[in-house]
C-alpha atoms as a PDB file:
ATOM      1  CA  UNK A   1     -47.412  13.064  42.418  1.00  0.00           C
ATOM      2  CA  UNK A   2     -44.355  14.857  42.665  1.00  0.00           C
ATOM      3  CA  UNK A   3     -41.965  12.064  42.339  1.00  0.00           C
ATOM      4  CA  UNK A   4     -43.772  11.342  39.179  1.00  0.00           C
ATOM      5  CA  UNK A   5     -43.485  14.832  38.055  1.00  0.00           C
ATOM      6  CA  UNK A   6     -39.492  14.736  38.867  1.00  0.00           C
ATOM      7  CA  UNK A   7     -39.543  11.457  37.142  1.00  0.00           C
ATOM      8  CA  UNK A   8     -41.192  13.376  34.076  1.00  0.00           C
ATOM      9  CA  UNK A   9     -39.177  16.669  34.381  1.00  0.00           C
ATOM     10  CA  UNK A  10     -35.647  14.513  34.286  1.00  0.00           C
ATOM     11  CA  UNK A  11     -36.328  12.306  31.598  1.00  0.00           C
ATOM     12  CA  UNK A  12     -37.234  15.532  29.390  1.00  0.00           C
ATOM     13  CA  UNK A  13     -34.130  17.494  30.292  1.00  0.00           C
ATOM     14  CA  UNK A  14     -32.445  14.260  28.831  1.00  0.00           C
ATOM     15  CA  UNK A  15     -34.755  14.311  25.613  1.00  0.00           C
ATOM     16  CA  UNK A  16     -33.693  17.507  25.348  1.00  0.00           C
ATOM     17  CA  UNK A  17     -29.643  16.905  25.772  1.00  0.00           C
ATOM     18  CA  UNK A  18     -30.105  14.512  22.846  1.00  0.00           C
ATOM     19  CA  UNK A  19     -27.981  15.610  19.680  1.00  0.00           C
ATOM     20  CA  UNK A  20     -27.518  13.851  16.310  1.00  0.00           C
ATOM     21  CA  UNK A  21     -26.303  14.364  12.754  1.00  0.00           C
ATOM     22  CA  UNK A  22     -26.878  13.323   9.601  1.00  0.00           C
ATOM     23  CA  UNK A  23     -26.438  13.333   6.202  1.00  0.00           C
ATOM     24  CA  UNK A  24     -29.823  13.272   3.917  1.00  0.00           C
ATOM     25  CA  UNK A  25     -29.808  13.708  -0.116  1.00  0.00           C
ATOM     26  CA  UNK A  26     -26.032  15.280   0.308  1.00  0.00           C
ATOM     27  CA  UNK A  27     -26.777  17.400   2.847  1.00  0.00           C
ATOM     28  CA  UNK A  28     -26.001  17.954   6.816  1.00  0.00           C
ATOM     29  CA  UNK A  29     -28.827  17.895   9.190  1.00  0.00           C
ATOM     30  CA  UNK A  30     -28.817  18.700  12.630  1.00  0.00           C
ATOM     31  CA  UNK A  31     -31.803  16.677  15.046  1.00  0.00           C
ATOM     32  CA  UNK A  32     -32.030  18.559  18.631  1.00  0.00           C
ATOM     33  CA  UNK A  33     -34.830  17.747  20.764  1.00  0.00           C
ATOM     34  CA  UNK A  34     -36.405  15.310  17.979  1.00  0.00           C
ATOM     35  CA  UNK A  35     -36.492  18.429  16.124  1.00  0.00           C
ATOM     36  CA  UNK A  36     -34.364  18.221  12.342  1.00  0.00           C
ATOM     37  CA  UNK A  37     -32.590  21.469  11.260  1.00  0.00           C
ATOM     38  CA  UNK A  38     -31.004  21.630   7.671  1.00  0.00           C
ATOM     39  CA  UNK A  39     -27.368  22.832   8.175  1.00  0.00           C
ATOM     40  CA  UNK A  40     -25.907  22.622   4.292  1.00  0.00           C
ATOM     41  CA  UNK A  41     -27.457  23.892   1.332  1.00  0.00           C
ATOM     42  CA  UNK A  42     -24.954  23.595  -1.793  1.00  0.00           C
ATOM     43  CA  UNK A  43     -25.855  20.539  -3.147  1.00  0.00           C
ATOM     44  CA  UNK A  44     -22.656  18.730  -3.332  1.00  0.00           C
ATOM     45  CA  UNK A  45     -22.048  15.170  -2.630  1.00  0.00           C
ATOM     46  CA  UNK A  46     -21.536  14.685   1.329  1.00  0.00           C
ATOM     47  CA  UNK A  47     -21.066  11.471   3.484  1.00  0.00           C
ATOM     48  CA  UNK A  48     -20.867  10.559   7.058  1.00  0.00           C
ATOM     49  CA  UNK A  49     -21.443  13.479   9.479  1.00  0.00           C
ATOM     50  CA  UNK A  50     -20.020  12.501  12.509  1.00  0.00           C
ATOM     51  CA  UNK A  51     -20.491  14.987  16.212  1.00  0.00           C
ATOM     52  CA  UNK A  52     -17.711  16.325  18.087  1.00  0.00           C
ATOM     53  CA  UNK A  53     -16.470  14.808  21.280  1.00  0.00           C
ATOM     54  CA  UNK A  54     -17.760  18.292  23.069  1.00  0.00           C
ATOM     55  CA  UNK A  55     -20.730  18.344  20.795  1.00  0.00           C
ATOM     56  CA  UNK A  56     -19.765  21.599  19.569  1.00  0.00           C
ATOM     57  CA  UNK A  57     -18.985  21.209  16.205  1.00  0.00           C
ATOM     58  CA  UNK A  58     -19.489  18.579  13.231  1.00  0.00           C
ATOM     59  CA  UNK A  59     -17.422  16.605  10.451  1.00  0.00           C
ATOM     60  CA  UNK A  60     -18.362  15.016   7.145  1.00  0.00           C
ATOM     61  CA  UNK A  61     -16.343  14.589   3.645  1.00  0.00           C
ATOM     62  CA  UNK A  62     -17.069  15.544   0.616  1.00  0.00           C
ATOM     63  CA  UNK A  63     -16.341  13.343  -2.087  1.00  0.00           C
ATOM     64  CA  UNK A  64     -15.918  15.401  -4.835  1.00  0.00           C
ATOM     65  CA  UNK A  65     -17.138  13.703  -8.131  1.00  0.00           C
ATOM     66  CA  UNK A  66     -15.064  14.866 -11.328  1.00  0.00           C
ATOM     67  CA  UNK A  67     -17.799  16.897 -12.311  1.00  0.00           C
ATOM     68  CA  UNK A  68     -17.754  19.052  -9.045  1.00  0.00           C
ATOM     69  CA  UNK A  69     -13.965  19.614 -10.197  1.00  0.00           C
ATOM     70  CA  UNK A  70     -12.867  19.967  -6.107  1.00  0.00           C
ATOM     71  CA  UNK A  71     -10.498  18.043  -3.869  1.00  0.00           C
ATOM     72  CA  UNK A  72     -11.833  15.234  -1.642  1.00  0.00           C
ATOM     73  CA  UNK A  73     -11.874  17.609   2.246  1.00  0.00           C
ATOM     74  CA  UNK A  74     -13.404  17.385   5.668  1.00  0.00           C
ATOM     75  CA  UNK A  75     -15.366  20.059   6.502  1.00  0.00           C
ATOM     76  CA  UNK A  76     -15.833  21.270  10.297  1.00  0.00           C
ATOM     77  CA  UNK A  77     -19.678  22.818  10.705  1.00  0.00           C
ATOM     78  CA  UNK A  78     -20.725  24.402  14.011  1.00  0.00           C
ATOM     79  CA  UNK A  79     -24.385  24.182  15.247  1.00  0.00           C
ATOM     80  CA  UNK A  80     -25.635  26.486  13.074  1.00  0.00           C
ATOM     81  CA  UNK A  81     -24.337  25.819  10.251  1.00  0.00           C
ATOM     82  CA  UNK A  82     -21.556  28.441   9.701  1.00  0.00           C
ATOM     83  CA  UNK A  83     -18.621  26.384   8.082  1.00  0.00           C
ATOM     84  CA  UNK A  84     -15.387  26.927  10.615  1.00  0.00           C
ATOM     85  CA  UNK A  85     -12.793  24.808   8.692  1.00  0.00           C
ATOM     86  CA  UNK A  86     -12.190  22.700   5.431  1.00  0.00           C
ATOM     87  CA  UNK A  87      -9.273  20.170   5.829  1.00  0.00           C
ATOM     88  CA  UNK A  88      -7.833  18.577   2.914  1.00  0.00           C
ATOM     89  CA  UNK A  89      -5.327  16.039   4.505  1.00  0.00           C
ATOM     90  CA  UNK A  90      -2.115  15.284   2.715  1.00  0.00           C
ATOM     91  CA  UNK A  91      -0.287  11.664   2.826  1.00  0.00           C
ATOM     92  CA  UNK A  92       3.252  11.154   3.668  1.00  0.00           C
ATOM     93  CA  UNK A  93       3.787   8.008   4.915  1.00  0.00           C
ATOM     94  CA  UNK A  94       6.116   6.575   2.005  1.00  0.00           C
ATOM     95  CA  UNK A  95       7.187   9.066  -0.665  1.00  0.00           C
ATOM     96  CA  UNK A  96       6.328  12.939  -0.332  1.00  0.00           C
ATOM     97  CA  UNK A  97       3.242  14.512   0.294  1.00  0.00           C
ATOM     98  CA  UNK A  98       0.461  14.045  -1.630  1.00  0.00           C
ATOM     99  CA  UNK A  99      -3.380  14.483  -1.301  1.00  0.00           C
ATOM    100  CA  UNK A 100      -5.732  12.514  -0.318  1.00  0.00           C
ATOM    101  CA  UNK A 101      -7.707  11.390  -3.572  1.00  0.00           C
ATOM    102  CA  UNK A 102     -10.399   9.203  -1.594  1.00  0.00           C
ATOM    103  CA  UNK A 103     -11.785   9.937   1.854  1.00  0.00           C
ATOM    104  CA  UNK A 104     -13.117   6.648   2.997  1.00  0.00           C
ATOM    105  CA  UNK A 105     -14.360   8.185   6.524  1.00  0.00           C
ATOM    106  CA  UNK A 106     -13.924  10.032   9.476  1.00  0.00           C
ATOM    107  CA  UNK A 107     -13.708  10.102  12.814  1.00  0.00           C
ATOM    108  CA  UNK A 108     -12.858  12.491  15.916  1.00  0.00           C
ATOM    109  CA  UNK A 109     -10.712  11.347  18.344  1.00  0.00           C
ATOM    110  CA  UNK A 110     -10.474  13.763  21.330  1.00  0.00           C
ATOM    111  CA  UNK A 111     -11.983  17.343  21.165  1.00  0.00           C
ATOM    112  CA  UNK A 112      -9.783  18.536  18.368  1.00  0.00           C
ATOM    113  CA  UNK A 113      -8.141  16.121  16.406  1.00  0.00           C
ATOM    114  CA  UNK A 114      -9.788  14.240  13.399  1.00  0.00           C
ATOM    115  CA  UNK A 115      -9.067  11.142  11.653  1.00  0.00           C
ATOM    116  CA  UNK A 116      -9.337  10.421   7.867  1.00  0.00           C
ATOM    117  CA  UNK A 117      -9.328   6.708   6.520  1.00  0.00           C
ATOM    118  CA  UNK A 118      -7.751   7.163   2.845  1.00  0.00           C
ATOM    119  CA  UNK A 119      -8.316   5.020  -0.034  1.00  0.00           C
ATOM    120  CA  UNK A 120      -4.941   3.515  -1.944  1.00  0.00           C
ATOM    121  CA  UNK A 121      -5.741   0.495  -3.478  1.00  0.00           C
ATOM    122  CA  UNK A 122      -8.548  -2.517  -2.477  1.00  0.00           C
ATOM    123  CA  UNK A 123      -5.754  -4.154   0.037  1.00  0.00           C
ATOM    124  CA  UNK A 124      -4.333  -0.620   1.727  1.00  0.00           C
ATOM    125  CA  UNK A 125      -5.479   2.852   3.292  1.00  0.00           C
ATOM    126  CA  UNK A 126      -3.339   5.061   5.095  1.00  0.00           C
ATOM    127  CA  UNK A 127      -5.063   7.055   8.108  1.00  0.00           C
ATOM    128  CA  UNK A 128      -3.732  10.521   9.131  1.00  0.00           C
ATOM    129  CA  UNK A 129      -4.925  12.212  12.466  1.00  0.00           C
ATOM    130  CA  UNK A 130      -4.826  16.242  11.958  1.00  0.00           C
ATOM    131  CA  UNK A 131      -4.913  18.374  14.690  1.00  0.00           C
ATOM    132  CA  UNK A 132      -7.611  21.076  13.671  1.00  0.00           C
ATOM    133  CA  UNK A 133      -5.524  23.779  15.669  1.00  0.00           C
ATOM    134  CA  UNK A 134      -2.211  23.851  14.632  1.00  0.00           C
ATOM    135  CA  UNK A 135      -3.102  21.825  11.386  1.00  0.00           C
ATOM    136  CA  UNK A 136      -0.343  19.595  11.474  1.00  0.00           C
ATOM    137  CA  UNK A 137      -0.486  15.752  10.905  1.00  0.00           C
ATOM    138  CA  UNK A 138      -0.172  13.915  14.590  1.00  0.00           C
ATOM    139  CA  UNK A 139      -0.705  10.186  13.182  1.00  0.00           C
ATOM    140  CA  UNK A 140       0.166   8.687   9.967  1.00  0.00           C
ATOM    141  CA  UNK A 141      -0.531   5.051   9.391  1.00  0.00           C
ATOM    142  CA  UNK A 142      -1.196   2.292   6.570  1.00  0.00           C
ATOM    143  CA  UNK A 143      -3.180  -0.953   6.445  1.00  0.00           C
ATOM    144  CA  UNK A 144      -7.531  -0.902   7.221  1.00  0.00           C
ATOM    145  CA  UNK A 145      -9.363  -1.099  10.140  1.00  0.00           C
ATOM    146  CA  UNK A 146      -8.785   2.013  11.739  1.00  0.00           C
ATOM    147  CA  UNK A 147      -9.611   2.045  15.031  1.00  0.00           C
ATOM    148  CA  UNK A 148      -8.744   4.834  17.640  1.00  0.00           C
ATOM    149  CA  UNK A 149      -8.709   3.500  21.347  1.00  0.00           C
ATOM    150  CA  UNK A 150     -11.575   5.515  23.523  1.00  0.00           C
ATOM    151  CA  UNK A 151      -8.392   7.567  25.605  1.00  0.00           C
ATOM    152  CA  UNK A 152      -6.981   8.173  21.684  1.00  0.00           C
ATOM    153  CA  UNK A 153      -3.769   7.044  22.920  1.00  0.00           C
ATOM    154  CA  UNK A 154      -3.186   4.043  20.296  1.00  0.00           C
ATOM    155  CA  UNK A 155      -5.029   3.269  16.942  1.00  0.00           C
ATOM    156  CA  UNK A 156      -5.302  -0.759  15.987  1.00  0.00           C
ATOM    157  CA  UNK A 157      -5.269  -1.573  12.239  1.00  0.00           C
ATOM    158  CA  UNK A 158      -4.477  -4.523  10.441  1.00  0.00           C
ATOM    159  CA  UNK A 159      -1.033  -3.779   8.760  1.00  0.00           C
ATOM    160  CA  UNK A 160      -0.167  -3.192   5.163  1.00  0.00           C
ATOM    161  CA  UNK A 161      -0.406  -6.715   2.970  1.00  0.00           C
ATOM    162  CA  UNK A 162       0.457  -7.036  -0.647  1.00  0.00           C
ATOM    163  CA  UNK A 163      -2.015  -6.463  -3.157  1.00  0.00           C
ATOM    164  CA  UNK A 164      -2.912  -9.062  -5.454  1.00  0.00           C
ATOM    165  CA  UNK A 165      -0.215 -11.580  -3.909  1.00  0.00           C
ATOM    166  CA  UNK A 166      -1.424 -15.682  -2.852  1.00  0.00           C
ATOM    167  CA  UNK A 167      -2.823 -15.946   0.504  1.00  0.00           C
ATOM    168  CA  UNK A 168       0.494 -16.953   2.754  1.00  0.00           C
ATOM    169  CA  UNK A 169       1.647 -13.184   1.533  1.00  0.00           C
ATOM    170  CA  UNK A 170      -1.560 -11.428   2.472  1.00  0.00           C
ATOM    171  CA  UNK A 171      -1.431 -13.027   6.253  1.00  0.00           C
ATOM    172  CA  UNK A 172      -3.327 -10.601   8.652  1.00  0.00           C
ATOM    173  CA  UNK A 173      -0.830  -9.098  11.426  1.00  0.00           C
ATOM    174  CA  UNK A 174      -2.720  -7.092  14.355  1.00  0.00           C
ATOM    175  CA  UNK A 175      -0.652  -3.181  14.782  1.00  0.00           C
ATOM    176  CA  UNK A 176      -1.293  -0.159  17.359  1.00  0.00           C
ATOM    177  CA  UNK A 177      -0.101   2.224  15.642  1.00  0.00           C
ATOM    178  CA  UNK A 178       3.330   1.404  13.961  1.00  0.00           C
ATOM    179  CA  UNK A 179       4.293  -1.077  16.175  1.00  0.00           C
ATOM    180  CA  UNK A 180       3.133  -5.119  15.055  1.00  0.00           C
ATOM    181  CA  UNK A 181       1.651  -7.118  18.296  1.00  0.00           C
ATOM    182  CA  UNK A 182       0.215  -9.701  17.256  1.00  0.00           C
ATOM    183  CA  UNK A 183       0.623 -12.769  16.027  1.00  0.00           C
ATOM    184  CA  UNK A 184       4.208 -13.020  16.520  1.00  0.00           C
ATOM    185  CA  UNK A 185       6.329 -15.599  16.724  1.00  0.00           C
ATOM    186  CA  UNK A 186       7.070 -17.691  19.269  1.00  0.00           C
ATOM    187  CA  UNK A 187       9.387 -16.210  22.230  1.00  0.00           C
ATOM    188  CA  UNK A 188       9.505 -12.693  20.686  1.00  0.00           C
ATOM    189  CA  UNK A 189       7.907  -9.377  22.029  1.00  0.00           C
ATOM    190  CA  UNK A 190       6.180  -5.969  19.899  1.00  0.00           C
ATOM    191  CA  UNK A 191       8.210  -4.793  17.125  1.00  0.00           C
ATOM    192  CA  UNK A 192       8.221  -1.225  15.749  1.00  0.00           C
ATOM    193  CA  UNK A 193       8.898  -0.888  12.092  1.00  0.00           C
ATOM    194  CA  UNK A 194       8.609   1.929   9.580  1.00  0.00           C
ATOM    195  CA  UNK A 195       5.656   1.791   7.117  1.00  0.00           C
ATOM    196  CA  UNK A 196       5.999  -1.020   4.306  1.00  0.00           C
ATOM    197  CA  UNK A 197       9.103  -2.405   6.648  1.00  0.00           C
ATOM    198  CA  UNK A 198       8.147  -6.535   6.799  1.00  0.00           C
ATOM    199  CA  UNK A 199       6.263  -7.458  10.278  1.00  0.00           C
ATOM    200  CA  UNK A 200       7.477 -10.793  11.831  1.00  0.00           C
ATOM    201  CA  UNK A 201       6.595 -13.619   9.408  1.00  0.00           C
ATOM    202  CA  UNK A 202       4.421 -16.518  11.102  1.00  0.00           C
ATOM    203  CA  UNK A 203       3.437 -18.404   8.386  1.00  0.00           C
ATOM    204  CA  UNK A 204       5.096 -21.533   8.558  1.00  0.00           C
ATOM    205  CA  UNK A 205       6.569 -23.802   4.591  1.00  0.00           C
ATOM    206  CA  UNK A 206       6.381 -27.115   4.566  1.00  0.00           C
ATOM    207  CA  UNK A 207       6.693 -28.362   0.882  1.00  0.00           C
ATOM    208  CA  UNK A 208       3.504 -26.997  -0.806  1.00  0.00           C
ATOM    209  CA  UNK A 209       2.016 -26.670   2.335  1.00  0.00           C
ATOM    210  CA  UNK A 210       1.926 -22.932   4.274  1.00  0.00           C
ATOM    211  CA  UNK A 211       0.741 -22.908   7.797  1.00  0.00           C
ATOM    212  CA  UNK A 212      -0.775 -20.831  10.046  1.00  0.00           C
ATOM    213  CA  UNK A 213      -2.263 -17.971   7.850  1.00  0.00           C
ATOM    214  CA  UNK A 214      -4.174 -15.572   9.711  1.00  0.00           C
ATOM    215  CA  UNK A 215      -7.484 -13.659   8.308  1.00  0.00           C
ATOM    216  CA  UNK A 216      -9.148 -10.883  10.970  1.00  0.00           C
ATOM    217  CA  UNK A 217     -13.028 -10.624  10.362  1.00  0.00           C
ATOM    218  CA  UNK A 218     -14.752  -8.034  11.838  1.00  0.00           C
ATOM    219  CA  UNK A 219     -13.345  -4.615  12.958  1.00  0.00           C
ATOM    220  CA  UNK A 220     -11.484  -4.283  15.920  1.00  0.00           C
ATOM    221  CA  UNK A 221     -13.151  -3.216  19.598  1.00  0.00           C
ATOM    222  CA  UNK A 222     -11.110  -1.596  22.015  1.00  0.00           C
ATOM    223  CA  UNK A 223     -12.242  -2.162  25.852  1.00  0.00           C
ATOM    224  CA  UNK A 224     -13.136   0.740  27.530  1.00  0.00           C
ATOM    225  CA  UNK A 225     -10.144   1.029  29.385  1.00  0.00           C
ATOM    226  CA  UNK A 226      -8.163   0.952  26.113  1.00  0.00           C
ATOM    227  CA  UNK A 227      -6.388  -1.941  27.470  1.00  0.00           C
ATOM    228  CA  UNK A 228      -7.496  -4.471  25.236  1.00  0.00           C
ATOM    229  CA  UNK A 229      -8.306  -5.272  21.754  1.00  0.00           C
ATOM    230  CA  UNK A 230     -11.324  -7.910  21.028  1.00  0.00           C
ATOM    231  CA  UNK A 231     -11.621  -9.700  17.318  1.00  0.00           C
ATOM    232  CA  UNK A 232     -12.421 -12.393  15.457  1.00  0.00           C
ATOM    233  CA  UNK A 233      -9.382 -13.842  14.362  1.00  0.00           C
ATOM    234  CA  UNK A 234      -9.549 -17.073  11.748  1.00  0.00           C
ATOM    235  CA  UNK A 235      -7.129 -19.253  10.887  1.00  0.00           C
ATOM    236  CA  UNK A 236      -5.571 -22.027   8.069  1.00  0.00           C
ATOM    237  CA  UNK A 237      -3.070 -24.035   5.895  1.00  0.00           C
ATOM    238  CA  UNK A 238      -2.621 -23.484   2.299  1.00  0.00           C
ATOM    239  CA  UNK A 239      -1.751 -25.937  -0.632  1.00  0.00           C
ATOM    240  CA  UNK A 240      -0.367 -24.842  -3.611  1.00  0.00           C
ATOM    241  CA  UNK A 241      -1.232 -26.673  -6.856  1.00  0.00           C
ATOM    242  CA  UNK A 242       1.505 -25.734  -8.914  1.00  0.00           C
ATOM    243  CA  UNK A 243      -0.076 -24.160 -11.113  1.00  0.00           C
ATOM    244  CA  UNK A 244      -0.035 -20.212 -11.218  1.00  0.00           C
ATOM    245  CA  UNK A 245      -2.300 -17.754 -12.409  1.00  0.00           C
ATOM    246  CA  UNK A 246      -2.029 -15.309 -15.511  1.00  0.00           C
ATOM    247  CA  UNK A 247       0.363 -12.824 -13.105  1.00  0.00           C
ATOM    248  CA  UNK A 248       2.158 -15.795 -12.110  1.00  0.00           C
ATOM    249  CA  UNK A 249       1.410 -15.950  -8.538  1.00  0.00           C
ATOM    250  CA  UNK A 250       0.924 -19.748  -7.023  1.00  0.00           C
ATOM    251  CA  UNK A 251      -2.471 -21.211  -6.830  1.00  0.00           C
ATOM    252  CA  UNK A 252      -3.650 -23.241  -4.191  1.00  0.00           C
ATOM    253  CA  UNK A 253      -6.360 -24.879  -2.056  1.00  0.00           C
ATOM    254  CA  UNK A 254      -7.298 -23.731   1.598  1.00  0.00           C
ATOM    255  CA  UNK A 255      -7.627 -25.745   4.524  1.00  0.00           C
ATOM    256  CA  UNK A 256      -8.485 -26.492   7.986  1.00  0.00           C
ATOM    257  CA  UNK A 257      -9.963 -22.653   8.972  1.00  0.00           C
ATOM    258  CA  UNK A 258     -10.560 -22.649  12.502  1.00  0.00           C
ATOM    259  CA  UNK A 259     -11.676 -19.443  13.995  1.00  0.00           C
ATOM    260  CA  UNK A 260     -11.042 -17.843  17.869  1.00  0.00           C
ATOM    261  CA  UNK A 261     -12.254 -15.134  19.696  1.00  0.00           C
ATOM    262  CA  UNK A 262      -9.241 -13.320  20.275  1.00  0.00           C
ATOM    263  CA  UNK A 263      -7.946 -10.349  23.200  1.00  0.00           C
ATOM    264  CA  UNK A 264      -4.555  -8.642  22.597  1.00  0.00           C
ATOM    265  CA  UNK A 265      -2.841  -5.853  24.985  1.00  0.00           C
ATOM    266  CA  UNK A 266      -0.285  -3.181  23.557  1.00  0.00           C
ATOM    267  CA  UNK A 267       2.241  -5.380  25.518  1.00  0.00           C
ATOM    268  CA  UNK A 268       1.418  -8.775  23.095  1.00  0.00           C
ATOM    269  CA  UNK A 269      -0.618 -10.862  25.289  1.00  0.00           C
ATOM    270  CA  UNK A 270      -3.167 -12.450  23.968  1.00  0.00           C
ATOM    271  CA  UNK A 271      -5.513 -15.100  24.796  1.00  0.00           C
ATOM    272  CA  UNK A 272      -8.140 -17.460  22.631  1.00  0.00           C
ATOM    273  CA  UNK A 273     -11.452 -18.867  22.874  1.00  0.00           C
ATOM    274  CA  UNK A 274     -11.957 -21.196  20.567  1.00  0.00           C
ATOM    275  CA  UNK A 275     -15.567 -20.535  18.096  1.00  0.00           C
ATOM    276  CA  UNK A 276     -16.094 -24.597  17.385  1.00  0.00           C
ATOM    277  CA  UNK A 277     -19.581 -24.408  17.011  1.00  0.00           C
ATOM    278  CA  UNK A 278     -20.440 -21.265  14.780  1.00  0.00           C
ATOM    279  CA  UNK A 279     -20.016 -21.852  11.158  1.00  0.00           C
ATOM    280  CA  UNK A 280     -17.859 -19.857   9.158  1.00  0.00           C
ATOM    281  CA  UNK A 281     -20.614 -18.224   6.932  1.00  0.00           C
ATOM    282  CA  UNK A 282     -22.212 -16.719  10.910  1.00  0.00           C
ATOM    283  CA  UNK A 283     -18.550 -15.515  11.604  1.00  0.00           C
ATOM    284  CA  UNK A 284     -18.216 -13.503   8.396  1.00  0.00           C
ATOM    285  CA  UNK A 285     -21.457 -11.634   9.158  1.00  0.00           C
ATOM    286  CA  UNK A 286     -20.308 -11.176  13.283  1.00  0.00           C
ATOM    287  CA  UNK A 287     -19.885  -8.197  15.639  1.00  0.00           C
ATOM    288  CA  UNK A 288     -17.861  -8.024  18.720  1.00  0.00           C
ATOM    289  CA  UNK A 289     -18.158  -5.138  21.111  1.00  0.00           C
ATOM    290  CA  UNK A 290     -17.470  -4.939  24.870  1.00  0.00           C
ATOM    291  CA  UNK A 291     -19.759  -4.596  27.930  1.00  0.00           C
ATOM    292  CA  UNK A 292     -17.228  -3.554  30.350  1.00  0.00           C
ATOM    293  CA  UNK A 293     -13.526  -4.595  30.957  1.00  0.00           C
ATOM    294  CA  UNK A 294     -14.329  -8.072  31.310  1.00  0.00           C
ATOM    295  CA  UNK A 295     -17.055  -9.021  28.868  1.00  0.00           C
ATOM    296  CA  UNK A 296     -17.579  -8.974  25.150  1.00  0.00           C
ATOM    297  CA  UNK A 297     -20.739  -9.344  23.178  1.00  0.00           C
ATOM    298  CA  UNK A 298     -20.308 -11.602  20.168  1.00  0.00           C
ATOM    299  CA  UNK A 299     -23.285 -10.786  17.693  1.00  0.00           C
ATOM    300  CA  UNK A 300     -24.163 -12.702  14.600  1.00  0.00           C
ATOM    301  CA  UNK A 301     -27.587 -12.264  12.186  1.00  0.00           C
ATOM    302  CA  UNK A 302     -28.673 -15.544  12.319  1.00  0.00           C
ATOM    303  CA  UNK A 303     -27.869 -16.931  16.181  1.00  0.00           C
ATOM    304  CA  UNK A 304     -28.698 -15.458  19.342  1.00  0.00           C
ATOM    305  CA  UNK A 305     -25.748 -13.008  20.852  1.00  0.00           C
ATOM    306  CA  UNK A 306     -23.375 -14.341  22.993  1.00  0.00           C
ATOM    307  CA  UNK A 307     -21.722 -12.338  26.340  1.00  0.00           C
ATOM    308  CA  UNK A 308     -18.096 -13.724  26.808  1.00  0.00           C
ATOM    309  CA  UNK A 309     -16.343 -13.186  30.186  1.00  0.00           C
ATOM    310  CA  UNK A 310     -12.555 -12.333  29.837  1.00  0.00           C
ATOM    311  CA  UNK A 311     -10.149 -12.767  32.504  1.00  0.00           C
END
């Protein structure tokens, strides 16, 4: 009987240890021992409330439609509501600062730093990490894909491509934080570059014929030793026609996608496992998270989820 009772008494101090936020018709609510408390009552448009590291304090964005005539911000809530900070983070990657005009999301990496994914055009963000004490900008970086490593130490992203330009010009190049690791080519290590400074080409011309482009699919996975970085990355050749479309960029025919499991360090190596036998359209709807330093879980919607051991 007691053992049962010990059982009972443990698993309802962990119930009660079990925090959560959320963001319901624009505004923040707080869920504490299954029990929802309304943090935010001013009615303006809110997304993605995110917890603290410490659990002390929460984050969300507000968008700011034209008619609530504000500028997109983070705001930091504690517990009870009582708004402790609004950041409105400023970009100055290339040019001077400016603004942020579109908060695409948030994230907290460590106790007191936050990270804001910033909207520039359909093919590029730039991500800024703000230190919520001293206010200043520790991490300024352009591409998509933002993701901070669990120790915060790097941030993967898939570099800045060229908007609107034929598919050879728009190949996918894996970066932690400015610094391009993968793919590279052949016999060459990591290279650091300033933003919108040209990665290593890979993509290889022969005649019409470009070779080798790569396209990442889902978002990146760090392992939890923030060692490694686990996606899906595909694969293929292009033909152009010779025609070119009404900007007068190339048109052209892809071919031969193959797609790989792939594992990259922060040093450049990589290794492959080949995907033969999922088709492409069970790839595009994948996820690919890690069990421990040596497995991945490969999940798709329409196939059952596969555990991949990594040397």
């Amino acid at each position: 009987m007691a053992r049962w009772l010990a059982f009972f008494m443990a698993g309802s101090l962990i119930w009660a240890d079990v925090i959560s936020v959320e963001v319901r018709a624009n505004e923040v609510w707080l869920l504490r021992s299954g029990q929802p408390k309304q943090l935010t009552r001013d009615g303006r448009a809110k997304h993605q409330a995110v917890l603290s590291v410490d659990e002390d304090r929460i984050a969300y964005y507000e968008e700011c439609p034209q008619a609530e005539g504000c500028m997109p911000s983070v705001v930091i809530l504690d517990l009870d509501g009582k708004r402790l900070q609004t950041v409105q983070p400023r970009l100055a990657a290339v040019g001077s600062p400016e603004p942020c005009a579109s908060i695409l999301g948030t994230s907290w990496v460590g106790s007191d730093v936050i990270g804001v994914e910033c909207h520039l055009n359909p093919s590029l963000s730039e991500y800024v990490e703000v230190n919520l004490t001293s206010g200043k900008i520790v991490r300024d970086l352009l591409g998509y894909g933002f993701t901070s490593s669990p120790d915060g130490g790097l941030v993967a992203h898939v570099g800045p491509v060229i908007h609107f330009a034929p598919p050879f010009a728009q190949s996918n190049y894996l970066m932690m934080d400015n610094t391009t690791v993968y793919p590279l080519p052949e016999g060459t290590g990591p290279v650091t570059r300033k933003p919108y400074e040209a990665s290593p080409d890979v993509v290889q011309k022969q005649g019409a014929k470009h070779i080798g482009i790569h396209s990442f699919v889902p978002r990146f996975a760090w392992s939890p030793s923030s060692t490694r970085v686990a996606f899906i990355d595909c694969v293929f050749d292009w033909i152009e026609s010779g025609a070119v479309d009404p900007g007068g960029s190339p048109i052209g025919d892809e071919t031969g996608r193959h797609c790989s499991l792939a594992t990259v360090s922060p040093s450049g190596t990589f290794a492959l496992l080949p995907l033969r036998d999922v088709p492409l359209a069970s790839i595009d709807q994948s996820r690919v998270g890690w069990v421990d330093d040596h497995r991945i879980r490969l999940e798709f919607l329409d196939r059952p989820t596969r555990i991949l051991v990594i040397p």
